[in-house]
PDB file of N, CA and C in Angstrom:
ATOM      1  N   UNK A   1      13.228  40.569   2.298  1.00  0.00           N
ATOM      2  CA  UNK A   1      13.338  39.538   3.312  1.00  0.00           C
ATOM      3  C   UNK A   1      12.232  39.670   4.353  1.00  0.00           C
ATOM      4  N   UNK A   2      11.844  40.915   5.080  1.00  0.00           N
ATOM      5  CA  UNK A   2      10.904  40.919   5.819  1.00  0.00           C
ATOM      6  C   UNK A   2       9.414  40.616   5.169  1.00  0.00           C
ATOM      7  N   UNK A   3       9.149  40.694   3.738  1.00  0.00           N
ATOM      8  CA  UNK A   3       7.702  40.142   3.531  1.00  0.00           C
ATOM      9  C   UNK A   3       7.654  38.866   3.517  1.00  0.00           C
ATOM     10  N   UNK A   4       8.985  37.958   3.301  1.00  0.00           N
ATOM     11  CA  UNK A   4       9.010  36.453   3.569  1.00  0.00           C
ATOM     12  C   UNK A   4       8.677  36.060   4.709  1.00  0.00           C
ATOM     13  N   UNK A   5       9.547  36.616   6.100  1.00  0.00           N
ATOM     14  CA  UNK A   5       9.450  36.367   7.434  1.00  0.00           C
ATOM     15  C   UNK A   5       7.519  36.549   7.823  1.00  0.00           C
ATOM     16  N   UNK A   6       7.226  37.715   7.111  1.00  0.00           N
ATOM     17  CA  UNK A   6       6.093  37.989   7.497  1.00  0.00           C
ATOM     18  C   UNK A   6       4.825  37.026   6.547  1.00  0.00           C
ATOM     19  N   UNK A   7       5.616  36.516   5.934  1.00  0.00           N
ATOM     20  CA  UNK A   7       4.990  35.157   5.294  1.00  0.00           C
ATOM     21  C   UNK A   7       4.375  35.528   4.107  1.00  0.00           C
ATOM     22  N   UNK A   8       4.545  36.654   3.597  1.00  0.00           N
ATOM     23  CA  UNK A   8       3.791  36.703   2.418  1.00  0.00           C
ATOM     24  C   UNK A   8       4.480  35.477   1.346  1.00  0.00           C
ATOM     25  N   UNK A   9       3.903  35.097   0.286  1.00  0.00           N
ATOM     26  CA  UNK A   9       4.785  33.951  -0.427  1.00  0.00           C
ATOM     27  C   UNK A   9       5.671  35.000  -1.711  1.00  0.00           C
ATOM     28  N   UNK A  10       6.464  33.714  -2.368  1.00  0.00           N
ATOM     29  CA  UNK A  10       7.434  34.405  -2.915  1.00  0.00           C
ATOM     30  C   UNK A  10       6.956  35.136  -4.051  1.00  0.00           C
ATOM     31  N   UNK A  11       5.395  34.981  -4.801  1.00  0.00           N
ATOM     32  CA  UNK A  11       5.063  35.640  -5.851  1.00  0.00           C
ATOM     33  C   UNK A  11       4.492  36.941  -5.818  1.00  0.00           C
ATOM     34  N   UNK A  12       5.086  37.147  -4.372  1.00  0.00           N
ATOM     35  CA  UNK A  12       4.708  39.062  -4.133  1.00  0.00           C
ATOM     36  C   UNK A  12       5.785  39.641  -4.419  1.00  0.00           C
ATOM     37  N   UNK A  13       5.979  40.401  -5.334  1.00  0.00           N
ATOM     38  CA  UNK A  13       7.159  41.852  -5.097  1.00  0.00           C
ATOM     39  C   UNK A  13       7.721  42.080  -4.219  1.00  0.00           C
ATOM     40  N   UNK A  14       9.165  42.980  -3.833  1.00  0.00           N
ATOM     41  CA  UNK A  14       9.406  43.241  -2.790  1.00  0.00           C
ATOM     42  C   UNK A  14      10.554  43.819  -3.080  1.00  0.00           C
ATOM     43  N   UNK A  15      11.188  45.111  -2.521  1.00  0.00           N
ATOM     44  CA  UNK A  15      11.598  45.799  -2.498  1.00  0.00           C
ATOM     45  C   UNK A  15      12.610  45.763  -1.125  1.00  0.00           C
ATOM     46  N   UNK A  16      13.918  45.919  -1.133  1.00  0.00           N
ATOM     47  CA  UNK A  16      14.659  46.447   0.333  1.00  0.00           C
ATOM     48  C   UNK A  16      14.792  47.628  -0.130  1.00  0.00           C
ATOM     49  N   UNK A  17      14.909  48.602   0.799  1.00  0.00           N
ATOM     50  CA  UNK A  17      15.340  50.034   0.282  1.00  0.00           C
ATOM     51  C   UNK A  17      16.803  50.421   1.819  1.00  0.00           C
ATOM     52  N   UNK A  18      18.063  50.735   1.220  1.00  0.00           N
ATOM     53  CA  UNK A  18      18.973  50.417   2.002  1.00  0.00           C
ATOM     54  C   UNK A  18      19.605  51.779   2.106  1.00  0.00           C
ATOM     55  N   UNK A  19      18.857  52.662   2.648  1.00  0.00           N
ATOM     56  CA  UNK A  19      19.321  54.028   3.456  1.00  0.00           C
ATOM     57  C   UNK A  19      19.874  54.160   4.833  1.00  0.00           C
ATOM     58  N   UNK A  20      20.686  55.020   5.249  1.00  0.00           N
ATOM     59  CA  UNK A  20      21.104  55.293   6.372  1.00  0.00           C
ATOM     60  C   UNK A  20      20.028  55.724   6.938  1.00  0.00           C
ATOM     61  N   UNK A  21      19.489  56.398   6.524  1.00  0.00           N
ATOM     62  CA  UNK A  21      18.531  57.594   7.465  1.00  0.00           C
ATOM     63  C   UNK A  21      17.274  57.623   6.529  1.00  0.00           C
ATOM     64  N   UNK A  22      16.288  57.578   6.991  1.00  0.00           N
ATOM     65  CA  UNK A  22      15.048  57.904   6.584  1.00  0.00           C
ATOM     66  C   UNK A  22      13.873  57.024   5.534  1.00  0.00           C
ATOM     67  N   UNK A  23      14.726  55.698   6.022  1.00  0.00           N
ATOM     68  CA  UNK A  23      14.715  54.215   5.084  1.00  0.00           C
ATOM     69  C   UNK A  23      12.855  53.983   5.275  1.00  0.00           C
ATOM     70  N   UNK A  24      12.323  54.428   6.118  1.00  0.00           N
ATOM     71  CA  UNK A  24      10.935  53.573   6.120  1.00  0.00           C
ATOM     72  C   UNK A  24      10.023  55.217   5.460  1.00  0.00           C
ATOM     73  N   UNK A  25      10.264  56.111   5.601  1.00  0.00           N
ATOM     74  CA  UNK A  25      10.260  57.271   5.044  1.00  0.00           C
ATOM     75  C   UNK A  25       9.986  56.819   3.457  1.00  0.00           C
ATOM     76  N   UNK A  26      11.293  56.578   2.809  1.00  0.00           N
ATOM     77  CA  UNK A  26      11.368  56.302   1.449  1.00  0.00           C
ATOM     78  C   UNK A  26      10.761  55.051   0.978  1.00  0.00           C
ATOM     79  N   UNK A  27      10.464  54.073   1.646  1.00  0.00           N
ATOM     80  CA  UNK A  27       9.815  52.468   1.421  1.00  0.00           C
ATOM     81  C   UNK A  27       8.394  53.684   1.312  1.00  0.00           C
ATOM     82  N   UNK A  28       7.690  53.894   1.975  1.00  0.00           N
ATOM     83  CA  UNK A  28       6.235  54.908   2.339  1.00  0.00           C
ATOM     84  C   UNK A  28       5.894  55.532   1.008  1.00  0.00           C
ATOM     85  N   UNK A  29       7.397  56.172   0.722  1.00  0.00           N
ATOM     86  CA  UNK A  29       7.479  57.699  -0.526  1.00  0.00           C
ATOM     87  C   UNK A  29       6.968  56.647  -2.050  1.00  0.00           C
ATOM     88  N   UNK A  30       8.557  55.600  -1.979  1.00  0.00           N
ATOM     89  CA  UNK A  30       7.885  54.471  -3.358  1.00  0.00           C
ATOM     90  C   UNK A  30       6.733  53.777  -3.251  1.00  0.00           C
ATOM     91  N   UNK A  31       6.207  53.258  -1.919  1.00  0.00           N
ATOM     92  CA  UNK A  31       4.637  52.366  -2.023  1.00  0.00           C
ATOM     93  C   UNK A  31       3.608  53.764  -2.793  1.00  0.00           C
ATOM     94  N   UNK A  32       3.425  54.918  -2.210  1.00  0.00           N
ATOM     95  CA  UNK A  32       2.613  55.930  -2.593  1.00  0.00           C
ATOM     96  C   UNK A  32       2.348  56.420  -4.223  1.00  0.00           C
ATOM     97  N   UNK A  33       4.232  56.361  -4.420  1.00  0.00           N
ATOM     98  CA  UNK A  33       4.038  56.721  -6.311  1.00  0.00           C
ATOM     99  C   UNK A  33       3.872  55.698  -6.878  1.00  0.00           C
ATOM    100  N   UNK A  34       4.227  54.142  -6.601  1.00  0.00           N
ATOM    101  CA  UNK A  34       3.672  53.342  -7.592  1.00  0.00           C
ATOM    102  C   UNK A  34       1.961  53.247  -7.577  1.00  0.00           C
ATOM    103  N   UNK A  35       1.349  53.647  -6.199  1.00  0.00           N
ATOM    104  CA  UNK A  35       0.012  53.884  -6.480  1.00  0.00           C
ATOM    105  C   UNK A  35      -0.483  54.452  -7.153  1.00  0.00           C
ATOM    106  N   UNK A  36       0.035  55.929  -6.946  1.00  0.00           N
ATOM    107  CA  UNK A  36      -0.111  57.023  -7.709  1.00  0.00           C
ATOM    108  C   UNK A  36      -0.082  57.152  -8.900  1.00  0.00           C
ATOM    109  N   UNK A  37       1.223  56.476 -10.004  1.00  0.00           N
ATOM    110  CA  UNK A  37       1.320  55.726 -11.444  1.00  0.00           C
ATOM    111  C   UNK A  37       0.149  54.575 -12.170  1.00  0.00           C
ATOM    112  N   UNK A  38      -0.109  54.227 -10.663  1.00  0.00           N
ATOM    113  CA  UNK A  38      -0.563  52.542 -11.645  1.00  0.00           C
ATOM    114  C   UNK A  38       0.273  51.481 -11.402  1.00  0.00           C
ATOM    115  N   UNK A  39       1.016  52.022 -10.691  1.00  0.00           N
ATOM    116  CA  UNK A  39       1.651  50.901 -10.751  1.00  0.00           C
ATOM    117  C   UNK A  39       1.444  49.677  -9.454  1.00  0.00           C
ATOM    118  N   UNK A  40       0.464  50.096  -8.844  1.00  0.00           N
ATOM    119  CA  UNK A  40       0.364  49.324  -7.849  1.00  0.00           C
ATOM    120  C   UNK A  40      -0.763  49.852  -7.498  1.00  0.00           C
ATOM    121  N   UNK A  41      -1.924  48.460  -7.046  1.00  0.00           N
ATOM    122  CA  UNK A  41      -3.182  49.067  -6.315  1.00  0.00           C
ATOM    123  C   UNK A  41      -2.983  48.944  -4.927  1.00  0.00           C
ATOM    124  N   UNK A  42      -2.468  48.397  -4.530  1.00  0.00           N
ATOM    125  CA  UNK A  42      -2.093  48.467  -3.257  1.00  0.00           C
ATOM    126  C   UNK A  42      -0.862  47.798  -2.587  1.00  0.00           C
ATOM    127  N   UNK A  43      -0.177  48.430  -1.707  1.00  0.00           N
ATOM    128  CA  UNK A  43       1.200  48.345  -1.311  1.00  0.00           C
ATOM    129  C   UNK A  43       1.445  48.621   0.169  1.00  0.00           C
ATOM    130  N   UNK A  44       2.574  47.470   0.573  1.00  0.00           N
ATOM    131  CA  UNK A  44       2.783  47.270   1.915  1.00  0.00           C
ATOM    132  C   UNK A  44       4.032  48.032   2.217  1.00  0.00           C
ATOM    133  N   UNK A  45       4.134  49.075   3.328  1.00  0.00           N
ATOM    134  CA  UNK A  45       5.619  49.930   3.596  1.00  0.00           C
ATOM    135  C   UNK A  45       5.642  50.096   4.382  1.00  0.00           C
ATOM    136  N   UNK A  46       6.946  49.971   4.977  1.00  0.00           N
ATOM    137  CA  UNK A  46       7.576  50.330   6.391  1.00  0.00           C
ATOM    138  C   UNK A  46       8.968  50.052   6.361  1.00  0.00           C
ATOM    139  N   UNK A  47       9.454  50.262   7.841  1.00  0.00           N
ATOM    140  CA  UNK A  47      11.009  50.325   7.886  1.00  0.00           C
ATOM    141  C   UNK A  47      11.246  50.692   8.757  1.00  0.00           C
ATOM    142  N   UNK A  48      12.566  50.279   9.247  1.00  0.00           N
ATOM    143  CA  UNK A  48      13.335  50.420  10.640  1.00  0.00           C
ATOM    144  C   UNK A  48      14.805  50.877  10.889  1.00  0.00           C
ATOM    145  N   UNK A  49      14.946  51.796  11.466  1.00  0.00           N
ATOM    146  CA  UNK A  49      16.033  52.582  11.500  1.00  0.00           C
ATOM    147  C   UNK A  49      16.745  52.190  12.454  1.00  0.00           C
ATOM    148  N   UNK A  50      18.349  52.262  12.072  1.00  0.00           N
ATOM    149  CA  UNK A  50      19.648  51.451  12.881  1.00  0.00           C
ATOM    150  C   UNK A  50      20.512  52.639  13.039  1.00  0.00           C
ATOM    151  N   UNK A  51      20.761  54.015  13.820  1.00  0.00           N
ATOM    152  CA  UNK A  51      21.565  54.685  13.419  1.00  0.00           C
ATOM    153  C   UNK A  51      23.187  54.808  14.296  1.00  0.00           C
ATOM    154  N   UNK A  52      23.075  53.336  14.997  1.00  0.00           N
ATOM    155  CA  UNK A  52      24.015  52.924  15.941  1.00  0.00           C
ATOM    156  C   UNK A  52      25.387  52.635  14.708  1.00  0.00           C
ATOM    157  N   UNK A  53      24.894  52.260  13.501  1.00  0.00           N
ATOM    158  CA  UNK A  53      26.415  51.802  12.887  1.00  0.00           C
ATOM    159  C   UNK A  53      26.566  53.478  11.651  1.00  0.00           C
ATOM    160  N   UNK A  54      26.334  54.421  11.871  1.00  0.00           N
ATOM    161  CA  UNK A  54      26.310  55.646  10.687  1.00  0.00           C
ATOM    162  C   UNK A  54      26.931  57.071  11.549  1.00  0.00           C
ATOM    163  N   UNK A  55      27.597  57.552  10.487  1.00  0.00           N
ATOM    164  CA  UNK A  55      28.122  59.130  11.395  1.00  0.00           C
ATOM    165  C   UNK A  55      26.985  59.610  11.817  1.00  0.00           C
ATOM    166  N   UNK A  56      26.110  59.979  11.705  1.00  0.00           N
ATOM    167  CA  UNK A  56      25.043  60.904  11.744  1.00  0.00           C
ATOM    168  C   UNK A  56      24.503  61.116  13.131  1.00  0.00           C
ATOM    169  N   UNK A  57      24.551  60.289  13.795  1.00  0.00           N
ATOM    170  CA  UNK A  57      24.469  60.084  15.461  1.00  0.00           C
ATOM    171  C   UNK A  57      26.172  61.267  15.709  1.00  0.00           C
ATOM    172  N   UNK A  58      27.290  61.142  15.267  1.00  0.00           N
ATOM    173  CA  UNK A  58      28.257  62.143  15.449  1.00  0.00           C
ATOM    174  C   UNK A  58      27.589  63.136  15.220  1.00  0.00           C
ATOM    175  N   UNK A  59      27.271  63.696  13.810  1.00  0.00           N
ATOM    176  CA  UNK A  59      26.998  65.256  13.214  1.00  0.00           C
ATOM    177  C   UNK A  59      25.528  65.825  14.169  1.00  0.00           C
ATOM    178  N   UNK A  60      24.929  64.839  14.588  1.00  0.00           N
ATOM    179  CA  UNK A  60      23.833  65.131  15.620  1.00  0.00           C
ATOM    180  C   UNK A  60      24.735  65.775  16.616  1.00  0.00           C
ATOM    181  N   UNK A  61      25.414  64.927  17.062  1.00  0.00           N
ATOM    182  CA  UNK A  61      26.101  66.032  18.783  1.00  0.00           C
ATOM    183  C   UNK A  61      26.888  66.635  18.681  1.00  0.00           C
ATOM    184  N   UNK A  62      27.986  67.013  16.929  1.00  0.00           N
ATOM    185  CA  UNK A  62      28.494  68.649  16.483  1.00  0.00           C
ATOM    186  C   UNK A  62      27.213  69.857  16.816  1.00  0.00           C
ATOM    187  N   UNK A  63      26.533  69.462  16.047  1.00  0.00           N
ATOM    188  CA  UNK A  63      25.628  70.537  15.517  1.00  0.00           C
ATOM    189  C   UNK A  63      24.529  71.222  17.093  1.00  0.00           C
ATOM    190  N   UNK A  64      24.667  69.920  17.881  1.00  0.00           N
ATOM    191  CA  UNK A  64      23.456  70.194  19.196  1.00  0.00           C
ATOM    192  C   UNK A  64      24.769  71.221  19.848  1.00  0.00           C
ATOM    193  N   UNK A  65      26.395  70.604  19.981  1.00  0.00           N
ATOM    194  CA  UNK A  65      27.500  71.416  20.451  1.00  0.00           C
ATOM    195  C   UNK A  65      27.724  72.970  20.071  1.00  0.00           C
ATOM    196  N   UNK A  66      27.215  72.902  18.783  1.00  0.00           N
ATOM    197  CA  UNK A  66      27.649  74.273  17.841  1.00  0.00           C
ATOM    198  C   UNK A  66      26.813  75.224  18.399  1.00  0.00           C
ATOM    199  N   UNK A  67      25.195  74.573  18.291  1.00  0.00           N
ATOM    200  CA  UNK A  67      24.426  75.198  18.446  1.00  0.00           C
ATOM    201  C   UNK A  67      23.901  75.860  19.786  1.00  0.00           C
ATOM    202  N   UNK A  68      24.846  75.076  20.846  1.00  0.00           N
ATOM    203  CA  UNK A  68      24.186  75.179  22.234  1.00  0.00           C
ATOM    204  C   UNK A  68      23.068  74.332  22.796  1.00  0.00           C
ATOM    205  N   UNK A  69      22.411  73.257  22.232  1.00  0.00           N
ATOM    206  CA  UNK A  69      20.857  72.387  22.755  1.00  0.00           C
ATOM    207  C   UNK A  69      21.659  71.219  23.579  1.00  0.00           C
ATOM    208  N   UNK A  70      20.865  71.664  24.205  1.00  0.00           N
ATOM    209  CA  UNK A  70      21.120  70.935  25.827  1.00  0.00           C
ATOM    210  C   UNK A  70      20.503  69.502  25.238  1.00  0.00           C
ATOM    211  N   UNK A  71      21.219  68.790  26.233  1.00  0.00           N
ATOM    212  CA  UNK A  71      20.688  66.904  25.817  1.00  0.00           C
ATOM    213  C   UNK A  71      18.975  67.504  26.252  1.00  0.00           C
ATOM    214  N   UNK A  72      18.647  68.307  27.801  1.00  0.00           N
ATOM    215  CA  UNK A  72      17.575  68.151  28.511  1.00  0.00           C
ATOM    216  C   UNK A  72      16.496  68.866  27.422  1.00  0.00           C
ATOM    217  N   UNK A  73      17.541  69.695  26.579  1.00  0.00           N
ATOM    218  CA  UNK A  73      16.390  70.711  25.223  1.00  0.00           C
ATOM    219  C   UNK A  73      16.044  69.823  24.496  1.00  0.00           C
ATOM    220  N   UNK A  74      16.868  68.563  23.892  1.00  0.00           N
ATOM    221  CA  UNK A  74      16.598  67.781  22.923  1.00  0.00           C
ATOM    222  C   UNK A  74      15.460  66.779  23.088  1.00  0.00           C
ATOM    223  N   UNK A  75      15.442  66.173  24.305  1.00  0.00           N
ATOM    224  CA  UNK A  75      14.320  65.551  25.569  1.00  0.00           C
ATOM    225  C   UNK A  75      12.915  66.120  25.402  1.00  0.00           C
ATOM    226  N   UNK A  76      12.950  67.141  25.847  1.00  0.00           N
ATOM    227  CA  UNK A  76      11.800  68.379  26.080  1.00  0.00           C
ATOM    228  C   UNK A  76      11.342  68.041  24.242  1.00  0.00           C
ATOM    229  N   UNK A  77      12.021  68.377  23.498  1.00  0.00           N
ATOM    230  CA  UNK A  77      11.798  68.594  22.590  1.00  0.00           C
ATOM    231  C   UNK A  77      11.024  67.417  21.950  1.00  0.00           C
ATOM    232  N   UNK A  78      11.529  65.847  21.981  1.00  0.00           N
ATOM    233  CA  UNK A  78      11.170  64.411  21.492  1.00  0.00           C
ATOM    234  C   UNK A  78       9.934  64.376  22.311  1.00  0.00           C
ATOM    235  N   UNK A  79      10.144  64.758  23.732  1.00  0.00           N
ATOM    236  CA  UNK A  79       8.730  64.383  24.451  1.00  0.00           C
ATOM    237  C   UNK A  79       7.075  65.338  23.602  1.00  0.00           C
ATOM    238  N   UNK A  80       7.587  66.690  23.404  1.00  0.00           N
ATOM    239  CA  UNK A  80       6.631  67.511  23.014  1.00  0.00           C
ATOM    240  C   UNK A  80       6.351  66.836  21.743  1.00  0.00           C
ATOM    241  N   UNK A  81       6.985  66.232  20.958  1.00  0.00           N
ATOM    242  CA  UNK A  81       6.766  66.229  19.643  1.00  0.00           C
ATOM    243  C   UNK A  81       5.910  64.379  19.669  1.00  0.00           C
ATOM    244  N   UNK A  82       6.167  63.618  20.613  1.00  0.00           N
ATOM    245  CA  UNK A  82       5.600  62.337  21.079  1.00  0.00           C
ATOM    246  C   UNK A  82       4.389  62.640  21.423  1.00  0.00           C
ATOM    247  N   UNK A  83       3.899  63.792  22.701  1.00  0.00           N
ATOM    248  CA  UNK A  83       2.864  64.206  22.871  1.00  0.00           C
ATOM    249  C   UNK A  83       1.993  64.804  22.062  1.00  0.00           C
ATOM    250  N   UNK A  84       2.243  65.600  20.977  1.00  0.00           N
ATOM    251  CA  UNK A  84       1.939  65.784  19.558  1.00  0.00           C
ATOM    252  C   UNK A  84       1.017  64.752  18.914  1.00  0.00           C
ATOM    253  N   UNK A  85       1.429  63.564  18.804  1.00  0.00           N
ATOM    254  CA  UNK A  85       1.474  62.530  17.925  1.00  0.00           C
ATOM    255  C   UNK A  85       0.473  61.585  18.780  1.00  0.00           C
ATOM    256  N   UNK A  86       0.668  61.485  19.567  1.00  0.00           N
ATOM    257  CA  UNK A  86      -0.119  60.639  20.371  1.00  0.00           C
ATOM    258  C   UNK A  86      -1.690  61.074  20.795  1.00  0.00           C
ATOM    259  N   UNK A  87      -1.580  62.556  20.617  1.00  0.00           N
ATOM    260  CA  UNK A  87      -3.083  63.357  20.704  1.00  0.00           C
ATOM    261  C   UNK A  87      -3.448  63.521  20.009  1.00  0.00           C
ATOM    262  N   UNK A  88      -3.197  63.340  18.467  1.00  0.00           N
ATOM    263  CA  UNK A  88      -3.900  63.273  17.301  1.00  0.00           C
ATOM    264  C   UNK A  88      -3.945  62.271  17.066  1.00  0.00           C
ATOM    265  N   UNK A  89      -3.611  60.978  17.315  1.00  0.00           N
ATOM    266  CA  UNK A  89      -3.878  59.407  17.015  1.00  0.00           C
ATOM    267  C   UNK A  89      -4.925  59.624  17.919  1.00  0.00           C
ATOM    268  N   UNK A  90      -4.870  59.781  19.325  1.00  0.00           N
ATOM    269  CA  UNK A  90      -6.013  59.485  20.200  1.00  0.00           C
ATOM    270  C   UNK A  90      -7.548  59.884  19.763  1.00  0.00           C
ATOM    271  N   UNK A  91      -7.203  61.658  18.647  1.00  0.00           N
ATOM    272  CA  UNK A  91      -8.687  62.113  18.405  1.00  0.00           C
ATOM    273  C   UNK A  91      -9.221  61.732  17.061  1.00  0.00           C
ATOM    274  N   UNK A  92      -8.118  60.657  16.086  1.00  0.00           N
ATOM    275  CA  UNK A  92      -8.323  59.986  15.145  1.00  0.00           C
ATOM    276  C   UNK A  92      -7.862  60.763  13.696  1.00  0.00           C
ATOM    277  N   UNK A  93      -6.958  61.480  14.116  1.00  0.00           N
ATOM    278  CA  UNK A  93      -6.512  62.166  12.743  1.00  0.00           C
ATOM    279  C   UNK A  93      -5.618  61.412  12.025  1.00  0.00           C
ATOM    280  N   UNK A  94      -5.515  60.041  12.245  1.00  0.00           N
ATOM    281  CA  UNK A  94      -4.721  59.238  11.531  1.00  0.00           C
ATOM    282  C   UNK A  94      -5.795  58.408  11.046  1.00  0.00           C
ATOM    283  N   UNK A  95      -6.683  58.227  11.696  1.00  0.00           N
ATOM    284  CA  UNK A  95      -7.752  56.469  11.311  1.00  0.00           C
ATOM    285  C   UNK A  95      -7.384  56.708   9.697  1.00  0.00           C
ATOM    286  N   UNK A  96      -7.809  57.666   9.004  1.00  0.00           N
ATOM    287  CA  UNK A  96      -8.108  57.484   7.913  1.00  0.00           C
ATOM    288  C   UNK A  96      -6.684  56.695   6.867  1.00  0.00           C
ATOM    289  N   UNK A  97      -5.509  56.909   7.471  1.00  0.00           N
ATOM    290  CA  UNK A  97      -4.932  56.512   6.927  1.00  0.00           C
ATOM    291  C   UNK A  97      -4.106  55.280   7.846  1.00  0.00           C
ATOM    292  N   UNK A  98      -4.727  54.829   8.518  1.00  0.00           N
ATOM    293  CA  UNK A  98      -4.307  53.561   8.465  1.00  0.00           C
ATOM    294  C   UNK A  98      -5.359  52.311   8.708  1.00  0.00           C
ATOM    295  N   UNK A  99      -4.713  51.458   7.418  1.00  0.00           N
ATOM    296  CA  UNK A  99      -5.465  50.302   6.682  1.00  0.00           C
ATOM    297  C   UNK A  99      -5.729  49.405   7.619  1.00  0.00           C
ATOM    298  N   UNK A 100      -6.437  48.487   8.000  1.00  0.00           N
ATOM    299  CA  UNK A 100      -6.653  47.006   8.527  1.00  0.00           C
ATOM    300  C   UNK A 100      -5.697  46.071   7.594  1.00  0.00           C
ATOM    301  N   UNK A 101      -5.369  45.429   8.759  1.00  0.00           N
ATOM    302  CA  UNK A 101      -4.539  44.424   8.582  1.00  0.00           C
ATOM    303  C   UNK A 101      -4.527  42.829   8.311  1.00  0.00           C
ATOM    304  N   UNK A 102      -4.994  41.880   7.929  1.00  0.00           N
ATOM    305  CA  UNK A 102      -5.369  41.128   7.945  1.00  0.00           C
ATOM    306  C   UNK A 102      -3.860  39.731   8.065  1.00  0.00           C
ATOM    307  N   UNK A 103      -3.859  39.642   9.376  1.00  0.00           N
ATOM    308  CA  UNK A 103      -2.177  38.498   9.196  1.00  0.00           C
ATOM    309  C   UNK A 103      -2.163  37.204   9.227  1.00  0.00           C
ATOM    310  N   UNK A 104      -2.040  36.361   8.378  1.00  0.00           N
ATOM    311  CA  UNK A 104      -2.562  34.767   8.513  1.00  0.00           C
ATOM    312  C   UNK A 104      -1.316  34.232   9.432  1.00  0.00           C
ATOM    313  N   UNK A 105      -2.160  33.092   9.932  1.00  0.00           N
ATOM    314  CA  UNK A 105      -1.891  32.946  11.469  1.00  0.00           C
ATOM    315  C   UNK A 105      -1.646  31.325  10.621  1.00  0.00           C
ATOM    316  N   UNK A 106      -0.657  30.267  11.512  1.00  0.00           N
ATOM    317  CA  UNK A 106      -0.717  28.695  11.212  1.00  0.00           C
ATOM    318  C   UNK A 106      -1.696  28.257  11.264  1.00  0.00           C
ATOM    319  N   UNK A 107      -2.749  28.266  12.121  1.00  0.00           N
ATOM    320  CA  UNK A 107      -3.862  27.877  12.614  1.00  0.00           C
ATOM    321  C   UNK A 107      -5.057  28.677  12.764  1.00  0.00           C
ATOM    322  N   UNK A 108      -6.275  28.215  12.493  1.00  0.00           N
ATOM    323  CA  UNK A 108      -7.333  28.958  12.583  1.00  0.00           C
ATOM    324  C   UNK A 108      -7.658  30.463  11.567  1.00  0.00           C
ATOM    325  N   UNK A 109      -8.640  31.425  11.917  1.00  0.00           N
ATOM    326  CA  UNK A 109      -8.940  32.304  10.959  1.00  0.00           C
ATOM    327  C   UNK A 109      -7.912  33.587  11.442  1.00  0.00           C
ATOM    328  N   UNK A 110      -7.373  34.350  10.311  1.00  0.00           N
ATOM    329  CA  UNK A 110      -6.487  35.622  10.304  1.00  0.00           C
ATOM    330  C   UNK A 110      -6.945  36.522  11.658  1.00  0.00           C
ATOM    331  N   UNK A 111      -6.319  36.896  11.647  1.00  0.00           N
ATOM    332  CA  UNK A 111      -6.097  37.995  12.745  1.00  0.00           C
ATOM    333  C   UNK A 111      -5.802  39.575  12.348  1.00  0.00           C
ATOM    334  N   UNK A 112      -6.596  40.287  12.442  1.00  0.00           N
ATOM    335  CA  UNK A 112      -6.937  41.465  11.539  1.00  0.00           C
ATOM    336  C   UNK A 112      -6.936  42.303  12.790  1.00  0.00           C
ATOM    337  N   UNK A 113      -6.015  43.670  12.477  1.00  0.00           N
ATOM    338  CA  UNK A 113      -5.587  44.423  13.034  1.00  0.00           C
ATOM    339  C   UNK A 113      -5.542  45.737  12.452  1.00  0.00           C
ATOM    340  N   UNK A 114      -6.473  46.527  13.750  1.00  0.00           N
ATOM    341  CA  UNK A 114      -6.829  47.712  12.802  1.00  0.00           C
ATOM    342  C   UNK A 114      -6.002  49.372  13.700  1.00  0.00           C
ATOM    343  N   UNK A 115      -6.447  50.319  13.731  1.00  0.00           N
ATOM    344  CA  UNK A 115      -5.750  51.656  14.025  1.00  0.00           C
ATOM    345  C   UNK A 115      -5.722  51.445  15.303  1.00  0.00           C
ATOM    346  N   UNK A 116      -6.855  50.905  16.107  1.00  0.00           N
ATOM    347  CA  UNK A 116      -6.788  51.467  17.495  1.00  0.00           C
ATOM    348  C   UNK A 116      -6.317  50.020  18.257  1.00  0.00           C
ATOM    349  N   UNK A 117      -5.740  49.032  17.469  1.00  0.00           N
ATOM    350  CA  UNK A 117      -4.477  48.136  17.814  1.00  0.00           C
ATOM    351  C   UNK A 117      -3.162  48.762  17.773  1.00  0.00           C
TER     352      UNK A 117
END
C-alpha cells in the first residue's frame, strides 16, 4: 500500500512485511537478499514501527524493573546512542549507502533527494 500512496504504479512489486518489532529491519534484510540472489537489481525498503498496540512496550518495563535501569539510564542511554548516529552521518559514514532519490512530483521535473536531505 505505501508504494501506491507513494505513487509508484501498480506494475511494481510490493511486499507488506507485518511484524511487531523490527518490521523495517526485515523489509531492509528481504530488499538486500533478493539483490544478493538476482532477484532484484534494485529495491525500495523501509518501515515504521507502532509498538503502542504489542506487549513488548510491557516486557520492556519488567525487564528495565528486574534489572534496576532507571527511565533517566534508559534516556542517557537513547540520547548517547542518537549522538552516535548523528556524528557519523555528519562525517559521512553513511553517504555511501544511501541512494538518491528521485520522487515524481504532479507537476514539473522530479525532485531528487539525496543523503544530506
Amino acid at each position: 500500500m505505501t508504494g501506491l500512496l507513494a505513487g509508484l504504479p501498480t506494475s511494481v512489486p510490493g511486499v507488506t512485511v507485518n511484524r511487531l518489532c523490527a518490521t523495517g529491519l526485515e523489509a531492509v534484510n528481504q530488499a538486500a537478499r533478493a539483490i544478493a540472489l538476482g532477484d532484484a537489481s534494485i529495491a525500495l525498503a523501509g518501515g515504521v514501527e507502532s509498538m503502542a498496540t504489542i506487549p513488548l512496550g510491557e516486557s520492556a518495563e519488567l525487564i528495565a524493573d528486574k534489572h534496576k535501569i532507571s527511565r533517566e539510564k534508559q534516556d542517557e542511554f537513547a540520547l548517547h546512542s542518537y549522538q552516535k548516529a548523528a556524528a557519523a552521518r555528519a562525517a559521512g559514514l553513511f553517504d555511501s549507502e544511501i541512494a538518491p532519490v528521485s520522487i515524481p512530483q504532479r507537476r514539473g521535473a522530479p525532485v531528487v533527494v539525496v543523503a544530506a536531505d
